[in-house]
C-alpha atoms as a PDB file:
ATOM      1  CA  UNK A   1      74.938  21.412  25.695  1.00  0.00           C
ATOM      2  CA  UNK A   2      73.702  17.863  26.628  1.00  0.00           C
ATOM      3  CA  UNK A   3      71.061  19.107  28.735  1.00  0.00           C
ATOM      4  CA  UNK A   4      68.064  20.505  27.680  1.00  0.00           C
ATOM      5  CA  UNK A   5      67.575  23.959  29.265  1.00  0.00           C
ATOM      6  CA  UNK A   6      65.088  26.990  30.025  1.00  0.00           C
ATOM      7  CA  UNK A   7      67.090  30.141  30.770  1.00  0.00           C
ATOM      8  CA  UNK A   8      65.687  33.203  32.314  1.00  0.00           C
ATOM      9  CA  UNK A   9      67.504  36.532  31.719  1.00  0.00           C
ATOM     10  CA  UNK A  10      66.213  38.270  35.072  1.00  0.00           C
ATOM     11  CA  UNK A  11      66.299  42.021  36.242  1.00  0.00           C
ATOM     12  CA  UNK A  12      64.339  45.150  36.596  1.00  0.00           C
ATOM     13  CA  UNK A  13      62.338  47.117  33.902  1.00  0.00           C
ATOM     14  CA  UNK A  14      65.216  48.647  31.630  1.00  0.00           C
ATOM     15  CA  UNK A  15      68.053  46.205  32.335  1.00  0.00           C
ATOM     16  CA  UNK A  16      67.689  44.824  28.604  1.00  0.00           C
ATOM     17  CA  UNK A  17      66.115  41.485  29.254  1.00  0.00           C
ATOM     18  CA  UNK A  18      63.880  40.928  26.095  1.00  0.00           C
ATOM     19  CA  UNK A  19      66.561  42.415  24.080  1.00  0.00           C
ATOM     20  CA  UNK A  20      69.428  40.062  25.570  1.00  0.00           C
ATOM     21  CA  UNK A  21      66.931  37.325  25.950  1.00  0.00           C
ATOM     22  CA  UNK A  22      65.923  37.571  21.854  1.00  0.00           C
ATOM     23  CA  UNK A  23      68.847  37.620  20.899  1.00  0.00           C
ATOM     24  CA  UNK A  24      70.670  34.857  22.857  1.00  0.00           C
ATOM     25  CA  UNK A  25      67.325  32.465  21.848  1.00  0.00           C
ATOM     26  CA  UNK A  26      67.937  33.524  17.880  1.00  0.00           C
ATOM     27  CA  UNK A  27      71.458  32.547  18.045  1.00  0.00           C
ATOM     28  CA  UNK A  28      71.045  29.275  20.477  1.00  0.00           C
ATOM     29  CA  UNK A  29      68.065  28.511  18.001  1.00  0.00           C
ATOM     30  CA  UNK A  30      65.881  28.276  20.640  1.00  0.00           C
ATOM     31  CA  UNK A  31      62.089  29.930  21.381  1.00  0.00           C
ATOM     32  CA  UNK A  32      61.693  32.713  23.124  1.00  0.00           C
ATOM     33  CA  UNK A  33      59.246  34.338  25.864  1.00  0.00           C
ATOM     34  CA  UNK A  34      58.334  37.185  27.171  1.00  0.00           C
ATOM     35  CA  UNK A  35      57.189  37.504  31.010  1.00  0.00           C
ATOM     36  CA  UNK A  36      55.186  40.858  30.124  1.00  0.00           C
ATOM     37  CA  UNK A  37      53.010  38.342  27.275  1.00  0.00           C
ATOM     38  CA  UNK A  38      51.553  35.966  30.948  1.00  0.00           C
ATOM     39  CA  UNK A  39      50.874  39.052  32.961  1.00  0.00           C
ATOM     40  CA  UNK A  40      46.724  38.791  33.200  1.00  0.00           C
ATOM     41  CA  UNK A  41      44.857  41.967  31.830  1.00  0.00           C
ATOM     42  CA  UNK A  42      44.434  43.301  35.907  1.00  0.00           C
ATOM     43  CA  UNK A  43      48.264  42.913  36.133  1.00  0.00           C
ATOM     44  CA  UNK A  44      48.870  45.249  33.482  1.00  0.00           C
ATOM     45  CA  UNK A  45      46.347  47.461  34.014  1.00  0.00           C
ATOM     46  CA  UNK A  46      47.693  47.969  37.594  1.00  0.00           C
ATOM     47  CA  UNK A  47      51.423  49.163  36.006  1.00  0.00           C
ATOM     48  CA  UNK A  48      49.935  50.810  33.493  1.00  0.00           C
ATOM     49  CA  UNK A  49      48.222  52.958  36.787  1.00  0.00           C
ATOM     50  CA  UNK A  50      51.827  53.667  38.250  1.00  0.00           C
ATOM     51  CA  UNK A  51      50.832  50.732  41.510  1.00  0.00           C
ATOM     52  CA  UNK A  52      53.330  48.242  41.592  1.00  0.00           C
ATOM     53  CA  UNK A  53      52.599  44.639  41.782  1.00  0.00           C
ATOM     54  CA  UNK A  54      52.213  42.848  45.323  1.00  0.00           C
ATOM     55  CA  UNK A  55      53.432  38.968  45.853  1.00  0.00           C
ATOM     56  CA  UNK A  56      49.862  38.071  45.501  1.00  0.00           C
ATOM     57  CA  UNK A  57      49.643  39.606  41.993  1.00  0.00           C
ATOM     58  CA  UNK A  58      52.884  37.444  40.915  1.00  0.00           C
ATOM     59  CA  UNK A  59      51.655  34.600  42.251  1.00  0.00           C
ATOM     60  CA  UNK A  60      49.674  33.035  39.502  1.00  0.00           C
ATOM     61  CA  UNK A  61      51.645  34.401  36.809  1.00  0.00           C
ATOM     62  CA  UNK A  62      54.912  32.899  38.472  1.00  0.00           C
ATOM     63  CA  UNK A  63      52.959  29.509  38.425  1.00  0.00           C
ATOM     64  CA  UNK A  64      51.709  29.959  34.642  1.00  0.00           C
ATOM     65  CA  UNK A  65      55.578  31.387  33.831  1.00  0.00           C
ATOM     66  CA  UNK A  66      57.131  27.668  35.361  1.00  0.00           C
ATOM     67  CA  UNK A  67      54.327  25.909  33.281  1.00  0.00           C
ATOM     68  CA  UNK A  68      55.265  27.080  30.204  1.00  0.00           C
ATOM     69  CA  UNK A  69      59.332  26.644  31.076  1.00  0.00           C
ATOM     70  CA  UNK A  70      58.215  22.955  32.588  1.00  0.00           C
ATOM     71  CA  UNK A  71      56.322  22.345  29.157  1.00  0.00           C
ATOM     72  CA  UNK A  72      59.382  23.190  27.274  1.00  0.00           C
ATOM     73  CA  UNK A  73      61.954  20.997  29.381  1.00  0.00           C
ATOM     74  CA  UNK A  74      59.641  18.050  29.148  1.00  0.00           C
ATOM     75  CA  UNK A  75      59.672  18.279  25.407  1.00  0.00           C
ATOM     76  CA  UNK A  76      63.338  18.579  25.261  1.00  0.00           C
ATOM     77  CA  UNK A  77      63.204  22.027  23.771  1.00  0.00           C
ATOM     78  CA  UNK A  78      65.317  24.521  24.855  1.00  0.00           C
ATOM     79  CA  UNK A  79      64.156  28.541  25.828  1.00  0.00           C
ATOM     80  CA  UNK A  80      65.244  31.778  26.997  1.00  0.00           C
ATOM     81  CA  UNK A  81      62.961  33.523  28.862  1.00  0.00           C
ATOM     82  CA  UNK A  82      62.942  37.315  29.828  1.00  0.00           C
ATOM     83  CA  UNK A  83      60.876  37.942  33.023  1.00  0.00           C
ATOM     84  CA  UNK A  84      62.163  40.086  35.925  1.00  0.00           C
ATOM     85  CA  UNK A  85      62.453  37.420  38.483  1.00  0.00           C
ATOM     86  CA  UNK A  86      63.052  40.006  41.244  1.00  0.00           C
ATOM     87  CA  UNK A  87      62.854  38.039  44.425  1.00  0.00           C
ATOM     88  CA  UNK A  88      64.868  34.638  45.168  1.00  0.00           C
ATOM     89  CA  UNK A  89      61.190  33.081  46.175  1.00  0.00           C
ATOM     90  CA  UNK A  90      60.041  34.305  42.804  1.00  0.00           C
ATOM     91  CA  UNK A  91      63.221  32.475  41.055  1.00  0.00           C
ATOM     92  CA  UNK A  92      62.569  29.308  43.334  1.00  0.00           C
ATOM     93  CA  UNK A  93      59.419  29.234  41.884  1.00  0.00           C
ATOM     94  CA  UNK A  94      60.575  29.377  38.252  1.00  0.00           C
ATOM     95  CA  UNK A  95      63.225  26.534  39.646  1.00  0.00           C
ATOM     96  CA  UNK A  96      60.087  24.318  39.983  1.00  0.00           C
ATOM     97  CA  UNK A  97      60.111  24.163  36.500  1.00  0.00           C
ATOM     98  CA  UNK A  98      62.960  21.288  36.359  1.00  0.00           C
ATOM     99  CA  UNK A  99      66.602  21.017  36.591  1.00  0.00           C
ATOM    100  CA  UNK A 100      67.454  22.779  33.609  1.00  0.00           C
ATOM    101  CA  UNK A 101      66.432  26.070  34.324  1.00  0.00           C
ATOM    102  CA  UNK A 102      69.441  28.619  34.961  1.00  0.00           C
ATOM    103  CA  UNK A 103      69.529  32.323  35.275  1.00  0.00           C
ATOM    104  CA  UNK A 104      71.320  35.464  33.653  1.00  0.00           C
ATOM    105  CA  UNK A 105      71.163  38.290  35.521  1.00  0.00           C
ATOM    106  CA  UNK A 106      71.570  41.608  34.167  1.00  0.00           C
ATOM    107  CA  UNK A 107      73.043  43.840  36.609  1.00  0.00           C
ATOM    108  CA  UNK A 108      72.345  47.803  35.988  1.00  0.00           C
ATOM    109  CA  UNK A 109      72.699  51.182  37.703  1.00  0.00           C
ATOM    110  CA  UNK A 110      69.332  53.321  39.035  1.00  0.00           C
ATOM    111  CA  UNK A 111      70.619  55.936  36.592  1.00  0.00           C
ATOM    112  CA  UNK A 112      70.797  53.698  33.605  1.00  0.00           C
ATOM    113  CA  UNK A 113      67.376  52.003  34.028  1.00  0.00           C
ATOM    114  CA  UNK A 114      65.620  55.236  35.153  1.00  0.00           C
ATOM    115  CA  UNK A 115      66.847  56.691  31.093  1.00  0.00           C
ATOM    116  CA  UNK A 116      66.480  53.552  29.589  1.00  0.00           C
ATOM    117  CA  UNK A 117      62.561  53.563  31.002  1.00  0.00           C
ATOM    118  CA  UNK A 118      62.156  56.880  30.361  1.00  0.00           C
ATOM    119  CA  UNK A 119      63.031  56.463  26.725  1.00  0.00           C
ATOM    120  CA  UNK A 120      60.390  53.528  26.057  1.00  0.00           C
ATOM    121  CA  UNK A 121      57.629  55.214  24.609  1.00  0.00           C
ATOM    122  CA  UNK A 122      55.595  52.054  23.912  1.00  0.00           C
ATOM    123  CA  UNK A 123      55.698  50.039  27.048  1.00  0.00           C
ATOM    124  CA  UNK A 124      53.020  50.019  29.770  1.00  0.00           C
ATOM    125  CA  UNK A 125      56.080  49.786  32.498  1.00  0.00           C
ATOM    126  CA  UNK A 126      56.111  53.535  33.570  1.00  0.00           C
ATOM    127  CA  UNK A 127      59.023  55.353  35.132  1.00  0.00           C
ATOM    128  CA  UNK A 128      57.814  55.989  37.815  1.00  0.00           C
ATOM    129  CA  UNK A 129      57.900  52.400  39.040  1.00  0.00           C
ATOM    130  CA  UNK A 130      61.498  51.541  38.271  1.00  0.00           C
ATOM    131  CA  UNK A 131      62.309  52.642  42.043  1.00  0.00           C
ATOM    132  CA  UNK A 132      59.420  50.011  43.271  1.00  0.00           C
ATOM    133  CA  UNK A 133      61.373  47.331  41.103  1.00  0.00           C
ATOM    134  CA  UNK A 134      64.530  48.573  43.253  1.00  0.00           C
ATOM    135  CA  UNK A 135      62.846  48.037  46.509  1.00  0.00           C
ATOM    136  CA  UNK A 136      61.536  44.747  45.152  1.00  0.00           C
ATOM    137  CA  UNK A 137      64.864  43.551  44.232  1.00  0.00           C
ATOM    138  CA  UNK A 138      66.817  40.859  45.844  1.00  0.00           C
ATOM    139  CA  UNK A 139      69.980  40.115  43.817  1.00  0.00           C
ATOM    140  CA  UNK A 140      70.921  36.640  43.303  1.00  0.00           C
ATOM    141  CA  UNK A 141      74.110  35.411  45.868  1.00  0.00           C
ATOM    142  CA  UNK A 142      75.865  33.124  43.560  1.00  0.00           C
ATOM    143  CA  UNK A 143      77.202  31.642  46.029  1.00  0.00           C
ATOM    144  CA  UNK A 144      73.694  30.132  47.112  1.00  0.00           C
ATOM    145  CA  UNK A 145      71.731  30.252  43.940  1.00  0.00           C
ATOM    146  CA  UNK A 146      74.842  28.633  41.800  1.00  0.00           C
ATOM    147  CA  UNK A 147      72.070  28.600  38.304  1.00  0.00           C
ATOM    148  CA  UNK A 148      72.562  32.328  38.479  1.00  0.00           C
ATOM    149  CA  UNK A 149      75.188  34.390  36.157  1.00  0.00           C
ATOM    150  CA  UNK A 150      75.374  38.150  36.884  1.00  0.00           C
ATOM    151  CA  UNK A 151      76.275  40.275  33.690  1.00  0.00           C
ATOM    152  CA  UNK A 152      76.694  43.618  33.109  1.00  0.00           C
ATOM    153  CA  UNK A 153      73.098  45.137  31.856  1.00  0.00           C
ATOM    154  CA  UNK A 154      75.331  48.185  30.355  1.00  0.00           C
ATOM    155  CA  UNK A 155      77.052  46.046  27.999  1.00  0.00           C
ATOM    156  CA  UNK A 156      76.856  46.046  24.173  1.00  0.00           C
ATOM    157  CA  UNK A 157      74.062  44.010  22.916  1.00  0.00           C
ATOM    158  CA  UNK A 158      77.259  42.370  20.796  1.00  0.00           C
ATOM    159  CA  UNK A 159      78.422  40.791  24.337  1.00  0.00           C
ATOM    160  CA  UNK A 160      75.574  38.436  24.511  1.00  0.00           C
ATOM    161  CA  UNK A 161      76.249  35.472  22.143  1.00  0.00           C
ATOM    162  CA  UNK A 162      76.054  31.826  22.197  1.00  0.00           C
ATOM    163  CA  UNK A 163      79.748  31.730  22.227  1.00  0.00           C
ATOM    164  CA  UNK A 164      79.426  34.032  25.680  1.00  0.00           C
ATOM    165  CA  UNK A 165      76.160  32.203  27.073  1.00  0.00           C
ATOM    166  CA  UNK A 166      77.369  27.972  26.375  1.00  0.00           C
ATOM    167  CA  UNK A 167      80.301  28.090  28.642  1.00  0.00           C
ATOM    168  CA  UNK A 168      78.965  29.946  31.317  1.00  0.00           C
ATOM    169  CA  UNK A 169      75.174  28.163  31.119  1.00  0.00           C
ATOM    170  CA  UNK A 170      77.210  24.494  30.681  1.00  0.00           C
ATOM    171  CA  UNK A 171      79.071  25.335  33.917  1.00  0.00           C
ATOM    172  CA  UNK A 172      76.548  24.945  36.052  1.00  0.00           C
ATOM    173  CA  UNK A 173      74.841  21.877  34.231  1.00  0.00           C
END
């Protein structure tokens, strides 16, 4: 890809993001972040309490989230980052970044996420909050938000490659 880019693979607790999100970075060669590592200590301490977070709780870790994508596009680096990115005004923000930020988004079932949360044993993200995440949910319309590719969260991990991500992340360049 001639452009330099910062792509976030969005969608609610469960949907695979940090696992699609490593592994496109590894094979891209690029460095990869984690939304959950920018969440401040009263941010996770809220999940951890089963009270999901409010727009005013996002709000500065949106802001520190585009820094560290804007930091990486100005140095001509590319990264994959996996943050939820639940609302359009959430993704705008991440937008803010710079031109080369684009978005996978992995599309999955209530049913699937509620097992797949259910399962994590190690995670502060309880079950309980994967229907808050629902509610909180506005899926892209890629027919407005053209940066945005919607994949299917209930894929094999062996789906998301380079070969998969370059022609579909180039597209929109």
């Amino acid at each position: 890809m001639s452009e330099t880019l910062a792509v976030v693979v969005m969608g609610v607790s469960g949907c695979g993001k940090s696992t699609v999100g490593k592994r496109l970075a590894a094979e891209l060669g690029w460095e990869f972040l984690d939304a959950d590592d920018y969440h401040p200590p009263a941010n996770v301490a809220k999940m951890a309490r089963g009270e999901p977070l409010t727009d005013a709780d996002r709000a500065p870790w949106l802001t520190a989230l585009a820094g560290a994508l804007a930091a990486r596009l100005a140095e001509g680096r590319g990264v994959v980052l996996a943050c939820s990115a639940l609302k359009r005004a959430y993704r705008d923000r991440l937008r803010e970044a710079g031109a080369g930020v684009r978005f996978v988004y992995l599309r999955c079932d209530r049913e699937l996420i509620h097992q797949r949360v259910a399962a994590r044993g190690s995670h502060f993200f309880p079950a309980a909050l994967v229907e808050s995440q629902f509610a909180t949910l506005e899926e892209p319309d890629t027919a407005v938000e053209r940066d945005v590719v919607v994949a299917d969260g209930s894929a094999p991990l062996s789906t998301f490659t380079a070969a998969w991500a370059r022609p579909r992340l180039h597209a929109m360049a």
